[in-house]
PDB file of N, CA and C in Angstrom:
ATOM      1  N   UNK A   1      14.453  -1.401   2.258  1.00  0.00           N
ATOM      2  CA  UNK A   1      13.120  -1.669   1.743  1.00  0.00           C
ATOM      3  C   UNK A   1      13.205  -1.788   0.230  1.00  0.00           C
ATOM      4  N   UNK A   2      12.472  -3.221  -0.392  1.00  0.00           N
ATOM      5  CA  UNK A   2      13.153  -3.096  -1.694  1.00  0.00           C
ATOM      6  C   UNK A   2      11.625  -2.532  -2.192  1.00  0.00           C
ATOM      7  N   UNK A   3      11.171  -1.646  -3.444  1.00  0.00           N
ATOM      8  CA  UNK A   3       9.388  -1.443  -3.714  1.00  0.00           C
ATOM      9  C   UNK A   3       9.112  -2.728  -4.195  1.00  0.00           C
ATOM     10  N   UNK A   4       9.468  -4.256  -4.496  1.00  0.00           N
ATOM     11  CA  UNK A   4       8.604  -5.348  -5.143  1.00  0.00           C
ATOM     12  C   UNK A   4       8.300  -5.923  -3.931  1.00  0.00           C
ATOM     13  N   UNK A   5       8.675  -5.478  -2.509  1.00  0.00           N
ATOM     14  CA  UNK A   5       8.649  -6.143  -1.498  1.00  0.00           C
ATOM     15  C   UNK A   5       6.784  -5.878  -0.847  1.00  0.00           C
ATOM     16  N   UNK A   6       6.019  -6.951  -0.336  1.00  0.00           N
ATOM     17  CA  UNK A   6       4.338  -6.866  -0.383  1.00  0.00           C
ATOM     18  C   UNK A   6       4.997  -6.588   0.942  1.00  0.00           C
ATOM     19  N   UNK A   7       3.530  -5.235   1.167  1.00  0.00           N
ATOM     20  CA  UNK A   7       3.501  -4.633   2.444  1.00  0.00           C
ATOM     21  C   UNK A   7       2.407  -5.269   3.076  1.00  0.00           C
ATOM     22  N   UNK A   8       3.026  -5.219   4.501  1.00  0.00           N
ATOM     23  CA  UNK A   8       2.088  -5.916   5.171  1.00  0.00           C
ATOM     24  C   UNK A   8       0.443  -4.700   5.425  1.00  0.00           C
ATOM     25  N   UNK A   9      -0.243  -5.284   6.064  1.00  0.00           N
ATOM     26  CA  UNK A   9      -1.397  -3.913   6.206  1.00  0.00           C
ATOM     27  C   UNK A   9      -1.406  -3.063   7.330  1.00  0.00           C
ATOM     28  N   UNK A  10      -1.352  -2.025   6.584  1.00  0.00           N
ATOM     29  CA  UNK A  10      -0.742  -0.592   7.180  1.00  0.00           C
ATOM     30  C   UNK A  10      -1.224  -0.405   8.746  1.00  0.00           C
ATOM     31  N   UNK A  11      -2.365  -0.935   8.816  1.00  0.00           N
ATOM     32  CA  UNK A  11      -3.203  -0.582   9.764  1.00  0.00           C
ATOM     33  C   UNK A  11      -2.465  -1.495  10.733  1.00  0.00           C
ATOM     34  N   UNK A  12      -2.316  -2.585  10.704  1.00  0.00           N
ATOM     35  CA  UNK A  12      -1.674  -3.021  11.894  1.00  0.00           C
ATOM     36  C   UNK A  12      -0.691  -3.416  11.559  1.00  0.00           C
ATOM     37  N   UNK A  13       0.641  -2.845  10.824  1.00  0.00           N
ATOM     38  CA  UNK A  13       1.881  -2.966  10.785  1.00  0.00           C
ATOM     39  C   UNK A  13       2.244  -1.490  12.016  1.00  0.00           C
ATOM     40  N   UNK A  14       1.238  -0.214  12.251  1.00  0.00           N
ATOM     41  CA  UNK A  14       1.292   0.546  12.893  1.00  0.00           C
ATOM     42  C   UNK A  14       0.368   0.882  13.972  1.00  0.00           C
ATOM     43  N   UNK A  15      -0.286  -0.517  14.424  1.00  0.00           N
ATOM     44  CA  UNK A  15      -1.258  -0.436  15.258  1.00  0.00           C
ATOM     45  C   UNK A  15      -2.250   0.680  14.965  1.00  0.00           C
ATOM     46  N   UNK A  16      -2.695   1.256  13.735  1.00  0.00           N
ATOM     47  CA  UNK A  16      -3.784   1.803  13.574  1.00  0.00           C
ATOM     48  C   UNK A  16      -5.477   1.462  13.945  1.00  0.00           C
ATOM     49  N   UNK A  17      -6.298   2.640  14.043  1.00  0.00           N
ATOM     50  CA  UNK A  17      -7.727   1.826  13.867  1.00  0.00           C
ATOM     51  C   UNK A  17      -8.370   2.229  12.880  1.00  0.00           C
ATOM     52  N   UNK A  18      -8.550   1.377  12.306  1.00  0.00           N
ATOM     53  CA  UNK A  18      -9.482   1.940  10.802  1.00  0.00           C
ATOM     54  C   UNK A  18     -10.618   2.414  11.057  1.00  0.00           C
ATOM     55  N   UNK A  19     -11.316   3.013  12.539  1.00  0.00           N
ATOM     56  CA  UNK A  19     -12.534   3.390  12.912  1.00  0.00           C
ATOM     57  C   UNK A  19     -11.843   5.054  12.741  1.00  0.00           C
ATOM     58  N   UNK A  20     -10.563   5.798  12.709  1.00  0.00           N
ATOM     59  CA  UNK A  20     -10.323   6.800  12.879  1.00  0.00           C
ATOM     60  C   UNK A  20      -9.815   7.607  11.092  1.00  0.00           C
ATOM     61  N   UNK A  21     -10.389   8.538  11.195  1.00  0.00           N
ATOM     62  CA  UNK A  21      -9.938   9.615   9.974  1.00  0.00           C
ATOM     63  C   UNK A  21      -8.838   9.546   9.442  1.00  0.00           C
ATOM     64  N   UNK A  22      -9.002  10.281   8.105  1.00  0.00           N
ATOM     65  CA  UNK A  22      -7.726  10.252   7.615  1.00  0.00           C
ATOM     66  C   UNK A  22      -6.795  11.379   8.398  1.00  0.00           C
ATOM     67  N   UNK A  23      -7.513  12.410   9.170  1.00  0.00           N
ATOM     68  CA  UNK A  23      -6.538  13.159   9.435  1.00  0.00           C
ATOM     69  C   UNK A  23      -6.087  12.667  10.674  1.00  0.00           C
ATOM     70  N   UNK A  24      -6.789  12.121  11.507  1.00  0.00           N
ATOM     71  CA  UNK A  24      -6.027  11.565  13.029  1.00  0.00           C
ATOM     72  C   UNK A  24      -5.182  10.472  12.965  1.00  0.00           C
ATOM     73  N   UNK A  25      -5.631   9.402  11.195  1.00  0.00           N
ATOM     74  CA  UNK A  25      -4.369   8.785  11.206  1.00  0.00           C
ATOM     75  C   UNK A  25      -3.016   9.571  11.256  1.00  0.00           C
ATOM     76  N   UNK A  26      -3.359  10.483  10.356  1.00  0.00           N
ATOM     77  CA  UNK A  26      -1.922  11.097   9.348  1.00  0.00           C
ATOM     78  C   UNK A  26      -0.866  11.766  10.702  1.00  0.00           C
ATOM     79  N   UNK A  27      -1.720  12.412  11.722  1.00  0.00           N
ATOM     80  CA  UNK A  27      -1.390  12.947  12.991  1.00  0.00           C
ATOM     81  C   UNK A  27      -0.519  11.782  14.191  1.00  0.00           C
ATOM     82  N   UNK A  28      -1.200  11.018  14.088  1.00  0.00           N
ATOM     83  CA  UNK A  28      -0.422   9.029  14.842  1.00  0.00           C
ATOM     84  C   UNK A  28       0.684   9.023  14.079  1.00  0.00           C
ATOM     85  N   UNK A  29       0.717   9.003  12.458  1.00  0.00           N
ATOM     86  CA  UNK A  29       1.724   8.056  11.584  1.00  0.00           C
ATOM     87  C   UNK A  29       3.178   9.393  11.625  1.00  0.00           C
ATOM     88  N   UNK A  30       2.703  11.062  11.626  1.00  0.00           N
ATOM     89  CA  UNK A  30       3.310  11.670  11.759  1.00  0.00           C
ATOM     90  C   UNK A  30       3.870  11.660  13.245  1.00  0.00           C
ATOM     91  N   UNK A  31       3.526  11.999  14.055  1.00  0.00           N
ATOM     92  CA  UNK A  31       3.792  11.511  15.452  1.00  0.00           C
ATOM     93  C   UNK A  31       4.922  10.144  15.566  1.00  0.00           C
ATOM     94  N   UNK A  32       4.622   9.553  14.867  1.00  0.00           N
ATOM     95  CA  UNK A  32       5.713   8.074  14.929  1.00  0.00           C
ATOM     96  C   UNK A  32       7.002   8.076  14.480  1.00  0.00           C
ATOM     97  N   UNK A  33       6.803   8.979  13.448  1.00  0.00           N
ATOM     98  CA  UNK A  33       7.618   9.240  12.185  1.00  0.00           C
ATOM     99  C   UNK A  33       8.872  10.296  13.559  1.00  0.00           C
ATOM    100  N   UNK A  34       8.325  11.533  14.052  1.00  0.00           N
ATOM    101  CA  UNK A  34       8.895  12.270  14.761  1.00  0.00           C
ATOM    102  C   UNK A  34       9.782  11.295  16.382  1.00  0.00           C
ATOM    103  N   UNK A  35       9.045  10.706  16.871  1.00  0.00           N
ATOM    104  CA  UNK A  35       9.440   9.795  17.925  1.00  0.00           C
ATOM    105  C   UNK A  35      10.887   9.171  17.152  1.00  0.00           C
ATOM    106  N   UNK A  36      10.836   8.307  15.712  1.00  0.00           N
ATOM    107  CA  UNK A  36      11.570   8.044  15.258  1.00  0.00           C
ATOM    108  C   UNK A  36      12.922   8.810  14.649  1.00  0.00           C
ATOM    109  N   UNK A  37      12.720  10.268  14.729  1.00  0.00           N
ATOM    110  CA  UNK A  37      13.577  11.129  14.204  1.00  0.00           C
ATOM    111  C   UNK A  37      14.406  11.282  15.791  1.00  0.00           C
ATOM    112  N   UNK A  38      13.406  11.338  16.858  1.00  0.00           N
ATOM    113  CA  UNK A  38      13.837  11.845  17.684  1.00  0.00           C
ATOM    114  C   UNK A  38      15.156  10.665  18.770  1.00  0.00           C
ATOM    115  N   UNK A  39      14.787   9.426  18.148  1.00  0.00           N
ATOM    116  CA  UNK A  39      15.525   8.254  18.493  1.00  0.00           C
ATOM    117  C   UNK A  39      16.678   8.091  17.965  1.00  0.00           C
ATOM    118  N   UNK A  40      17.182   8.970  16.590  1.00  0.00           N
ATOM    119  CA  UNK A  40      18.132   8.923  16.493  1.00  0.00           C
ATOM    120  C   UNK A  40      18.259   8.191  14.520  1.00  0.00           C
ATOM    121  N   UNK A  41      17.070   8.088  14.455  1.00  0.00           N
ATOM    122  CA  UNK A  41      16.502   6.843  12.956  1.00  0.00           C
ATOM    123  C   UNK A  41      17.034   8.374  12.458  1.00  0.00           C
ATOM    124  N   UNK A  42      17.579   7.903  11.018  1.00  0.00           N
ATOM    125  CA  UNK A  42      17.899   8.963  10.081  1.00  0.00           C
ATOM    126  C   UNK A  42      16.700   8.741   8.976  1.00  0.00           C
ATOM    127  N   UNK A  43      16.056   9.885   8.132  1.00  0.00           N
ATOM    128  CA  UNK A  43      14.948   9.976   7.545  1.00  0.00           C
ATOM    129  C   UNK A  43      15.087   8.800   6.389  1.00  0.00           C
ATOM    130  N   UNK A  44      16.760   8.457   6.003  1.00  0.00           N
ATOM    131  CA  UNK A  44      16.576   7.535   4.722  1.00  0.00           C
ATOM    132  C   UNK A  44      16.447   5.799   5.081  1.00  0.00           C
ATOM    133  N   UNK A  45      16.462   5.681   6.335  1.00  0.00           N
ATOM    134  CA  UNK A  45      16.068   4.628   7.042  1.00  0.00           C
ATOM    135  C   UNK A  45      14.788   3.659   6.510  1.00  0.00           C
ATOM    136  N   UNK A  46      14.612   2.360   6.034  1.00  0.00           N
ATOM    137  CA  UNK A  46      13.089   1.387   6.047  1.00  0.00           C
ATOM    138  C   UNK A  46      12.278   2.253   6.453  1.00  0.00           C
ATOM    139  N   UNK A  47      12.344   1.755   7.995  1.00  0.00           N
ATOM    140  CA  UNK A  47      11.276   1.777   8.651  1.00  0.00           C
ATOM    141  C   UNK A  47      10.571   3.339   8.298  1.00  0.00           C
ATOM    142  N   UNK A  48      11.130   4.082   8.772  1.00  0.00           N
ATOM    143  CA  UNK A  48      10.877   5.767   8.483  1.00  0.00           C
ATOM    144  C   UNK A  48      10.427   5.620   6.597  1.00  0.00           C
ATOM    145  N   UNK A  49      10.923   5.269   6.150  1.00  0.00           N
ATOM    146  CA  UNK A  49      10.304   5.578   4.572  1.00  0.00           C
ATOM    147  C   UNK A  49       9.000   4.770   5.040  1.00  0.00           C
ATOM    148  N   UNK A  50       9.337   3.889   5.178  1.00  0.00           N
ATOM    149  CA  UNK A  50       7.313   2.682   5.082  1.00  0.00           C
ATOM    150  C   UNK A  50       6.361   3.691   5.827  1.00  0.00           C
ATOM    151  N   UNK A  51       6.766   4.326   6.962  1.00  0.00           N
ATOM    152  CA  UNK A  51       6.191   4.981   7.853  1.00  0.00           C
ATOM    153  C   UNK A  51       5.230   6.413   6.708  1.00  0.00           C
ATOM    154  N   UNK A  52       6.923   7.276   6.449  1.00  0.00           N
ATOM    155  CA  UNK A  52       5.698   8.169   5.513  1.00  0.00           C
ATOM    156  C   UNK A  52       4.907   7.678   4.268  1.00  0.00           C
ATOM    157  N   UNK A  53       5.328   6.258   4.055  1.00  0.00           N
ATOM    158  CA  UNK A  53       4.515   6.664   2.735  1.00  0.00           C
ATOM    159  C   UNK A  53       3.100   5.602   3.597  1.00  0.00           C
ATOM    160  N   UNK A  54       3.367   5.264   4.016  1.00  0.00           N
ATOM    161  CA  UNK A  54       1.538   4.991   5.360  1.00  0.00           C
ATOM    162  C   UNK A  54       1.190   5.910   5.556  1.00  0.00           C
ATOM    163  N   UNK A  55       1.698   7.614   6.002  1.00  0.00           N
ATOM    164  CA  UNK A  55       1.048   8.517   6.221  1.00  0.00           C
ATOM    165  C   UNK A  55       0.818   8.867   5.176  1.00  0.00           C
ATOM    166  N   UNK A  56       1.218   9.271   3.746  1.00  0.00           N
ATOM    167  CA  UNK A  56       0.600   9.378   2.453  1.00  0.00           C
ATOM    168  C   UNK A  56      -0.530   8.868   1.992  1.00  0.00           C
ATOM    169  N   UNK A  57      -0.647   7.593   1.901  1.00  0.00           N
ATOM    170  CA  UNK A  57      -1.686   6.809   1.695  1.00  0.00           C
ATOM    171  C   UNK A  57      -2.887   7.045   3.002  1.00  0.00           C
ATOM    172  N   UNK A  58      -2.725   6.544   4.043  1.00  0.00           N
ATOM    173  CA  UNK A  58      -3.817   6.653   4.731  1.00  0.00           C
ATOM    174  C   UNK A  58      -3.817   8.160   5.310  1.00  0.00           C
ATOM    175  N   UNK A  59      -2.999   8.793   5.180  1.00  0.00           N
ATOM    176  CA  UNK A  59      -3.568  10.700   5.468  1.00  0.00           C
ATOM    177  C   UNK A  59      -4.187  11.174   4.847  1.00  0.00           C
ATOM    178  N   UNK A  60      -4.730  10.468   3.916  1.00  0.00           N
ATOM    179  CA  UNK A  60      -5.370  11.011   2.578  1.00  0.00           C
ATOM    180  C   UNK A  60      -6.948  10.295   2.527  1.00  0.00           C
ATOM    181  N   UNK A  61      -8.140  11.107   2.179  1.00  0.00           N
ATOM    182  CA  UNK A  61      -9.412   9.854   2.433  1.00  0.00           C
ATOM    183  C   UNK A  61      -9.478   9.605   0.796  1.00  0.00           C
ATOM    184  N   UNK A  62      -9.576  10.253  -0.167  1.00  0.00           N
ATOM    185  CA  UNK A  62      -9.314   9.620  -1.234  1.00  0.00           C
ATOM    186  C   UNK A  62      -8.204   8.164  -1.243  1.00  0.00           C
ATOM    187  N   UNK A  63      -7.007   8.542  -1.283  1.00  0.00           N
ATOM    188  CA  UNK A  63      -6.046   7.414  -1.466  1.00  0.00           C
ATOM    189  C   UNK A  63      -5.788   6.179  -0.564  1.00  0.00           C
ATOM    190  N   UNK A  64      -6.993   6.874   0.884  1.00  0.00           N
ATOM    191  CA  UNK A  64      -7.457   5.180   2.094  1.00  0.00           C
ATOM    192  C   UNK A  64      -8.250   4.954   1.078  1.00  0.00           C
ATOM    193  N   UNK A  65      -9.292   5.462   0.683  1.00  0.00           N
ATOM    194  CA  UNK A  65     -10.279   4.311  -0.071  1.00  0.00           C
ATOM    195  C   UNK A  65      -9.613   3.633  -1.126  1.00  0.00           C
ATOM    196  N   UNK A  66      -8.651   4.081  -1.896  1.00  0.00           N
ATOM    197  CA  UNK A  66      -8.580   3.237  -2.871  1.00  0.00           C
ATOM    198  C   UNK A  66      -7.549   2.071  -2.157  1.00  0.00           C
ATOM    199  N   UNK A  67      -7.123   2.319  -1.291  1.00  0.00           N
ATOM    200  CA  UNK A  67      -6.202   1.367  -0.294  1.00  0.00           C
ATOM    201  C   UNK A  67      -7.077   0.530   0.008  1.00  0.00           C
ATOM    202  N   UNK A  68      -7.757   0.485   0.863  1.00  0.00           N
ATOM    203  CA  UNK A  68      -8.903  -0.183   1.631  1.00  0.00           C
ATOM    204  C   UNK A  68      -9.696  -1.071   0.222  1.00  0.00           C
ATOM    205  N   UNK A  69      -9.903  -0.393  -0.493  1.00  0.00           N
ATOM    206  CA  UNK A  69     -10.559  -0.936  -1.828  1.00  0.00           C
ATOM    207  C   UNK A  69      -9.943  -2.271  -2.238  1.00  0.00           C
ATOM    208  N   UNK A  70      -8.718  -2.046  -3.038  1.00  0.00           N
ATOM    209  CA  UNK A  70      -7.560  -2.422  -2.764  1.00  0.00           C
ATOM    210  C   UNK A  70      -7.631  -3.918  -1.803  1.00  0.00           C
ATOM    211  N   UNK A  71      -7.386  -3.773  -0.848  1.00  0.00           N
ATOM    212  CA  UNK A  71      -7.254  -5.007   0.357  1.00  0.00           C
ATOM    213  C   UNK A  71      -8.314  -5.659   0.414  1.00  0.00           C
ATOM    214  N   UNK A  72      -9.309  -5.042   0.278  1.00  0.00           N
ATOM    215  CA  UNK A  72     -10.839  -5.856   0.796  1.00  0.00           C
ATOM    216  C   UNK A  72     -11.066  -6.730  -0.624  1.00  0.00           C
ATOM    217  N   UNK A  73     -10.560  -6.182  -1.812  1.00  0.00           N
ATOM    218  CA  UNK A  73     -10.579  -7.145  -2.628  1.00  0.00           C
ATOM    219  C   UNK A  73      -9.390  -8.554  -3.372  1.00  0.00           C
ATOM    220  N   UNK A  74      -8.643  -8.551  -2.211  1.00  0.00           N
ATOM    221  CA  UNK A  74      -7.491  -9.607  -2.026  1.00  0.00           C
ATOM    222  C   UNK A  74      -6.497  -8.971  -2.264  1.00  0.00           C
ATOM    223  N   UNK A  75      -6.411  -7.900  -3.160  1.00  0.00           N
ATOM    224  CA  UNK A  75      -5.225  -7.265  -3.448  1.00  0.00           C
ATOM    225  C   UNK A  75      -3.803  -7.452  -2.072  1.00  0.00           C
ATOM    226  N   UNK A  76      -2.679  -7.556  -2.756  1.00  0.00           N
ATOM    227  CA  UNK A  76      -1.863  -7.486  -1.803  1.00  0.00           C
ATOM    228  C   UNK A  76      -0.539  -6.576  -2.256  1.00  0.00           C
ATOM    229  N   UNK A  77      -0.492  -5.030  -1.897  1.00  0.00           N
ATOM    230  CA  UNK A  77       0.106  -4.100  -3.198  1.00  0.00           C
ATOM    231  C   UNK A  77       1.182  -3.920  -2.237  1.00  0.00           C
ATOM    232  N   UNK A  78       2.537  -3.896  -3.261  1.00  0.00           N
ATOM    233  CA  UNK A  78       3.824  -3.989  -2.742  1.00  0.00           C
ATOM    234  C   UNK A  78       3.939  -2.303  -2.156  1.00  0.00           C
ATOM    235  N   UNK A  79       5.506  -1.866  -1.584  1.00  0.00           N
ATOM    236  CA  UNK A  79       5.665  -0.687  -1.193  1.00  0.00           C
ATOM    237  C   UNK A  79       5.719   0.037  -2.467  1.00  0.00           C
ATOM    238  N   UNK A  80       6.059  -0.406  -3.249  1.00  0.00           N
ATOM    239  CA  UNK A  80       6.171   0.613  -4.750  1.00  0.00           C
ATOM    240  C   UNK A  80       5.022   1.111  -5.068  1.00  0.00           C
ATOM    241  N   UNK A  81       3.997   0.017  -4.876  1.00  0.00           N
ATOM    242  CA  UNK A  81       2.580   0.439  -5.203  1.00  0.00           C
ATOM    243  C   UNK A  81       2.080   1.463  -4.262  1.00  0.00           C
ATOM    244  N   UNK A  82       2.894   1.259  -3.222  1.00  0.00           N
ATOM    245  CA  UNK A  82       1.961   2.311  -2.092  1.00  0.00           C
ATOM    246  C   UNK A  82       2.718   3.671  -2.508  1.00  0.00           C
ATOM    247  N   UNK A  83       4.063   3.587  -2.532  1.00  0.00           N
ATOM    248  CA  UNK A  83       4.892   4.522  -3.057  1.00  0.00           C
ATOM    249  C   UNK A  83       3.813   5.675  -4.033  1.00  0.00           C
ATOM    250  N   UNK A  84       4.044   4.618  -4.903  1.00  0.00           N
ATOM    251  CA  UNK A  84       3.304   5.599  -6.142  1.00  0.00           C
ATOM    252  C   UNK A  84       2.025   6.206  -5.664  1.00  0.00           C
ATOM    253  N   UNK A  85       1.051   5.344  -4.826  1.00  0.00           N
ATOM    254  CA  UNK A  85      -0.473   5.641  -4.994  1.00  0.00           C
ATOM    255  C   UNK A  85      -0.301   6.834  -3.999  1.00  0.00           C
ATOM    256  N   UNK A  86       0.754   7.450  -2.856  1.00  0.00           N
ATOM    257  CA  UNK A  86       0.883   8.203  -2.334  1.00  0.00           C
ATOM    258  C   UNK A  86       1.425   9.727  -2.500  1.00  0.00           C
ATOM    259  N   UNK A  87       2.195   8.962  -3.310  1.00  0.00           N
ATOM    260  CA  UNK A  87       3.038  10.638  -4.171  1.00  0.00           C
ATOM    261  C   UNK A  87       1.761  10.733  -5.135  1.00  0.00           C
ATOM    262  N   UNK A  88       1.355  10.348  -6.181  1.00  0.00           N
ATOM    263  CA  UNK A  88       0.473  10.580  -7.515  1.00  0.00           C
ATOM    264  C   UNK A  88      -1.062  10.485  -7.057  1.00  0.00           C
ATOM    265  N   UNK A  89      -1.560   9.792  -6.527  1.00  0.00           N
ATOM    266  CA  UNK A  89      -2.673   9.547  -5.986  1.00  0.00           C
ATOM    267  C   UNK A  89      -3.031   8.564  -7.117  1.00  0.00           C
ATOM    268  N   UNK A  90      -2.458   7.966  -7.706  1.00  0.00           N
ATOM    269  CA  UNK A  90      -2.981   6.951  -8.648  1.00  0.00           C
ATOM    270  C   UNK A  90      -2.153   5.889  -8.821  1.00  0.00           C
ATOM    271  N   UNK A  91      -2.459   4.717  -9.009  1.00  0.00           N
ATOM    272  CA  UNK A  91      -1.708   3.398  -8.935  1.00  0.00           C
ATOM    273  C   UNK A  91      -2.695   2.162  -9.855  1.00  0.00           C
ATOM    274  N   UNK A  92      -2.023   1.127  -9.959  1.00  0.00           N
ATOM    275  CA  UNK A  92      -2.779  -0.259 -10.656  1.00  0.00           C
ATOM    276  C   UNK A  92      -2.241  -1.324  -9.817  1.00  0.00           C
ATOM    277  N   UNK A  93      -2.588  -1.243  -8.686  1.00  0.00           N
ATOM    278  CA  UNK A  93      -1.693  -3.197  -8.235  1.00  0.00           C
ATOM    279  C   UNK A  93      -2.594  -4.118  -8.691  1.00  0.00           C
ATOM    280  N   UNK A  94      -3.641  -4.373  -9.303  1.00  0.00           N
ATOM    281  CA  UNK A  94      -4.172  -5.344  -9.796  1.00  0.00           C
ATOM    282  C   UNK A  94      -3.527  -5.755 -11.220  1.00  0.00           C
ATOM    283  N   UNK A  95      -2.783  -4.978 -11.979  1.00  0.00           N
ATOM    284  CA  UNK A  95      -1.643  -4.995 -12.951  1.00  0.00           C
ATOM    285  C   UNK A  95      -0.383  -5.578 -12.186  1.00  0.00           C
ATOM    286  N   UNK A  96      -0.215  -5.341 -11.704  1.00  0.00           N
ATOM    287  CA  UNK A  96       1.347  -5.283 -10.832  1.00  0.00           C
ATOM    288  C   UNK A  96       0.869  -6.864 -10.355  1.00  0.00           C
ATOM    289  N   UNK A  97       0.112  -7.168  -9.500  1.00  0.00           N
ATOM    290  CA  UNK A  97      -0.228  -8.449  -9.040  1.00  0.00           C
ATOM    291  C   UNK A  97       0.000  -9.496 -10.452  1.00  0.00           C
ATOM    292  N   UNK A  98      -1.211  -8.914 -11.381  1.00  0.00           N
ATOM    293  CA  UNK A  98      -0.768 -10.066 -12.743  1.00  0.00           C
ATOM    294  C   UNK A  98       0.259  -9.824 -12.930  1.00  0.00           C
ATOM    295  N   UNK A  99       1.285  -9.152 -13.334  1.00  0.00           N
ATOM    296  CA  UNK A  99       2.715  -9.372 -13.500  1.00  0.00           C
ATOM    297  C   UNK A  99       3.367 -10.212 -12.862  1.00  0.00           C
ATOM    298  N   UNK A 100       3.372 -10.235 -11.738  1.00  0.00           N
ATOM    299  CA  UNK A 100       3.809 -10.596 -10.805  1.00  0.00           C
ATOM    300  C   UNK A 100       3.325 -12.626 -10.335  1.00  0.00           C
ATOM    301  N   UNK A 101       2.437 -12.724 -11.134  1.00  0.00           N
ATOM    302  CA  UNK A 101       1.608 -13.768 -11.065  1.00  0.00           C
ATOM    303  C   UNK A 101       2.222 -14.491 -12.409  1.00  0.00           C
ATOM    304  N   UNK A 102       2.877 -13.780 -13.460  1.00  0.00           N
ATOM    305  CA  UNK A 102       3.571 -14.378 -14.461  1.00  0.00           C
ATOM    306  C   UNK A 102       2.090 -14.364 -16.095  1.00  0.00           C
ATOM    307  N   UNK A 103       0.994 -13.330 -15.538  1.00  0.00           N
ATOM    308  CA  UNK A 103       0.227 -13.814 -16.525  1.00  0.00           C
ATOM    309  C   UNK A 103       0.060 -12.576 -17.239  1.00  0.00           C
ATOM    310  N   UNK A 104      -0.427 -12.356 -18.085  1.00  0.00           N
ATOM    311  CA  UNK A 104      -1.261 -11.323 -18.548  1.00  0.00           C
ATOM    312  C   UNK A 104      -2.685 -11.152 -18.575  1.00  0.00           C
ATOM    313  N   UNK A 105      -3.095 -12.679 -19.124  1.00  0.00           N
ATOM    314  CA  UNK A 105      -4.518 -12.685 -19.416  1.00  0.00           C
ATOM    315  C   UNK A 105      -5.440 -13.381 -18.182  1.00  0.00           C
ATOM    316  N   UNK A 106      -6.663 -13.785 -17.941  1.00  0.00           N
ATOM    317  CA  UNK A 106      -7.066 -14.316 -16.952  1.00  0.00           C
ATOM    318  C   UNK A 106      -7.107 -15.964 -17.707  1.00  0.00           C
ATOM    319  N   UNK A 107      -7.188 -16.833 -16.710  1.00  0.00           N
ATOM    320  CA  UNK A 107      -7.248 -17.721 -16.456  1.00  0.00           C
ATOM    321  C   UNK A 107      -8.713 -18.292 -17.102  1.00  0.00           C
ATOM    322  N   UNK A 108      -8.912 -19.726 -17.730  1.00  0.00           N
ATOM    323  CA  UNK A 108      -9.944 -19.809 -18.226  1.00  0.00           C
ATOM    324  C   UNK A 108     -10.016 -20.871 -18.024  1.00  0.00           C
ATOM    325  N   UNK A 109     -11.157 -21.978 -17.668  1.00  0.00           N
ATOM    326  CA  UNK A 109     -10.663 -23.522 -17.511  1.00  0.00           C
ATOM    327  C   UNK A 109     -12.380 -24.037 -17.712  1.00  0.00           C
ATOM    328  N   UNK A 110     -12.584 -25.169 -17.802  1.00  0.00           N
ATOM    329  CA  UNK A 110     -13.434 -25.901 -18.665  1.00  0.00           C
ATOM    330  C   UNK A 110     -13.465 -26.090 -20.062  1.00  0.00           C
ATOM    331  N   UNK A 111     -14.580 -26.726 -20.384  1.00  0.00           N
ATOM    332  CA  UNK A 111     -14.846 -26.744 -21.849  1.00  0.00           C
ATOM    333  C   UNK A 111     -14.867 -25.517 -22.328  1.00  0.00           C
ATOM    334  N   UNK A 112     -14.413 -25.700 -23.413  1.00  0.00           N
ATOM    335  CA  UNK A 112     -14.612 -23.969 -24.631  1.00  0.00           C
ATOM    336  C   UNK A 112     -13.767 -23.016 -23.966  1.00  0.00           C
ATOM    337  N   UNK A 113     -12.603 -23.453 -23.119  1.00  0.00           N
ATOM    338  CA  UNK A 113     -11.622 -22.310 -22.526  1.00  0.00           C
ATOM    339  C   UNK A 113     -11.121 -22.169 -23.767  1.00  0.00           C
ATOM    340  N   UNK A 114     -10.435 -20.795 -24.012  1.00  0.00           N
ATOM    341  CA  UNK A 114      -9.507 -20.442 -25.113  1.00  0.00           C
ATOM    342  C   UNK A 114      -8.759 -19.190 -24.529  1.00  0.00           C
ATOM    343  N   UNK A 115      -7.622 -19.034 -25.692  1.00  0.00           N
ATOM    344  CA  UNK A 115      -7.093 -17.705 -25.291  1.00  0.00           C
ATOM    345  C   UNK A 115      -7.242 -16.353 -25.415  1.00  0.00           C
ATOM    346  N   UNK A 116      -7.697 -15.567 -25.240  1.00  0.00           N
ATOM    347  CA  UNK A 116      -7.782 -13.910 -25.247  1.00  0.00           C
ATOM    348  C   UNK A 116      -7.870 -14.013 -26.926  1.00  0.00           C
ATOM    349  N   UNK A 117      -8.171 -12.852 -27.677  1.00  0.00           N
ATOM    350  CA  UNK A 117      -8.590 -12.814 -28.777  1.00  0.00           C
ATOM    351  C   UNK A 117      -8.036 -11.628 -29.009  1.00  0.00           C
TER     352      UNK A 117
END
């Protein structure tokens, strides 16, 4: 798993329902996580890392909303981003996106466009 790599959405990369809590997610994503230990997956494995840091993020109702926030407004935040917003409870992928987009400033077009000041 590289972190610049865009995660797909959590919710149905793990067949979640976004009608259920943060704690009955965290209980599913933990549950998966264990099935996977129990298969033989070693903890430093992809899949098993994407897994806890989905239970980080959505085990948490603070750090689903800012997830959910996040997505519903196009955002598309890599694993690093989830990384972080899960360990710290704080993140910027709308930074990370402009980076990533090659810009800094926004975009301006018609008459009287100019550059940032």
């Amino acid at each position: 798993m590289n972190a610049n790599d865009i995660a797909p959405n959590l919710y149905e990369e793990w067949g979640l329902d976004r009608r259920d809590g943060a704690h009955e997610l965290l209980v599913l994503l933990e549950s998966k996580d264990l099935q996977f230990q129990q298969q033989g997956q070693e903890a430093e494995e992809p899949r098993r890392a994407q897994l806890r840091i989905a239970a980080s993020v959505l085990g948490s109702a603070r750090k689903r909303a800012e997830y959910d926030n996040a997505c519903a407004a196009g955002l598309r935040p890599t694993w690093g981003d989830l990384g972080q917003l899960g360990a710290v409870g704080q993140w910027n992928p709308a930074a990370a996106a402009t980076a990533a987009a090659g810009s800094v400033f926004p975009v301006r077009s018609g008459r009287g466009a100019r550059a940032p000041s």
